[in-house]
Protein backbone atom coordinates (compact mmCIF):
# COMPACT_ATOMS: atom_id res chain seq x y z
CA UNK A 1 86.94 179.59 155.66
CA UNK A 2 90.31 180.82 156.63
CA UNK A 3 91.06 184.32 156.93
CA UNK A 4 93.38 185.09 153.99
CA UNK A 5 91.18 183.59 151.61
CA UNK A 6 87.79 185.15 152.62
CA UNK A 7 89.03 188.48 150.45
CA UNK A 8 89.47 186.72 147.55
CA UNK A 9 85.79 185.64 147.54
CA UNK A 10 84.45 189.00 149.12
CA UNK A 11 85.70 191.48 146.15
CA UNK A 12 84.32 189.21 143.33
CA UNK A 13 81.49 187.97 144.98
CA UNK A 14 80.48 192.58 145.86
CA UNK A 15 81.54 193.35 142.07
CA UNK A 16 79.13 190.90 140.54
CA UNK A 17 76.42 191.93 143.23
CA UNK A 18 76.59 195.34 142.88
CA UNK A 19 76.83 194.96 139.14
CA UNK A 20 73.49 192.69 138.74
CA UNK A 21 71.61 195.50 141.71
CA UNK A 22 73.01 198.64 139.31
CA UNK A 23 71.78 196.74 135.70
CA UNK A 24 68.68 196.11 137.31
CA UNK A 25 67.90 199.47 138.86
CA UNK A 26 68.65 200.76 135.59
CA UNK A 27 65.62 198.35 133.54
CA UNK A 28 63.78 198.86 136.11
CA UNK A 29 63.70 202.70 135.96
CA UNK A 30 62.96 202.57 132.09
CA UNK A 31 60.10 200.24 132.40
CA UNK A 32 59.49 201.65 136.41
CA UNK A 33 55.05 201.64 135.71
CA UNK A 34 55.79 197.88 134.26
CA UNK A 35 57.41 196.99 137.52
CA UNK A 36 55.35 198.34 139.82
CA UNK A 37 52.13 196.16 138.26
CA UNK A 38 54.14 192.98 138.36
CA UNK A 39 55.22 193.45 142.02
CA UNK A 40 51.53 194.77 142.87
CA UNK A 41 50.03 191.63 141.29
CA UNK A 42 52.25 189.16 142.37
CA UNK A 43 52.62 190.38 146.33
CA UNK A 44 49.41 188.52 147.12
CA UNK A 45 51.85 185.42 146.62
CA UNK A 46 54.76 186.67 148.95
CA UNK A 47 51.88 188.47 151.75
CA UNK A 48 49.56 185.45 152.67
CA UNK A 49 51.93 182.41 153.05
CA UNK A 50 53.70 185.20 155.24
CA UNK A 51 51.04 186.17 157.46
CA UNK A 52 49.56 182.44 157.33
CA UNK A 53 53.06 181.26 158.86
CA UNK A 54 53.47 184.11 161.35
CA UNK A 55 49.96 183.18 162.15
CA UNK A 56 50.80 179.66 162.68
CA UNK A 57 53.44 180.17 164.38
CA UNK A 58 52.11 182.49 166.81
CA UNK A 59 49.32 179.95 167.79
């Protein structure tokens, strides 16, 4: 992408990031115990494909 257009796409692009991180910090924090099961429960899905592929990998 050319220089004097990458701007144009960084400002927009960190508004609506920072705005979806800020709005979801803040339902997160009112429903923080809810949050913390979910993640808890569902890790299991994110950990063992992870450590089965760096095992793979490192075979």
């Amino acid at each position: 992408m050319p220089c004097p257009r990458l701007p144009g796409f960084i400002g927009p692009g960190r508004t609506v990031r920072g705005t979806v991180v800020v709005l979801a910090g803040y339902a997160a924090g009112t429903s923080y115990a809810q949050v913390q099961r979910s993640l808890l429960r569902y890790s299991a899905f994110v950990v063992v494909p992870a450590v089965a592929l760096v095992a793979w990998l490192v075979r």
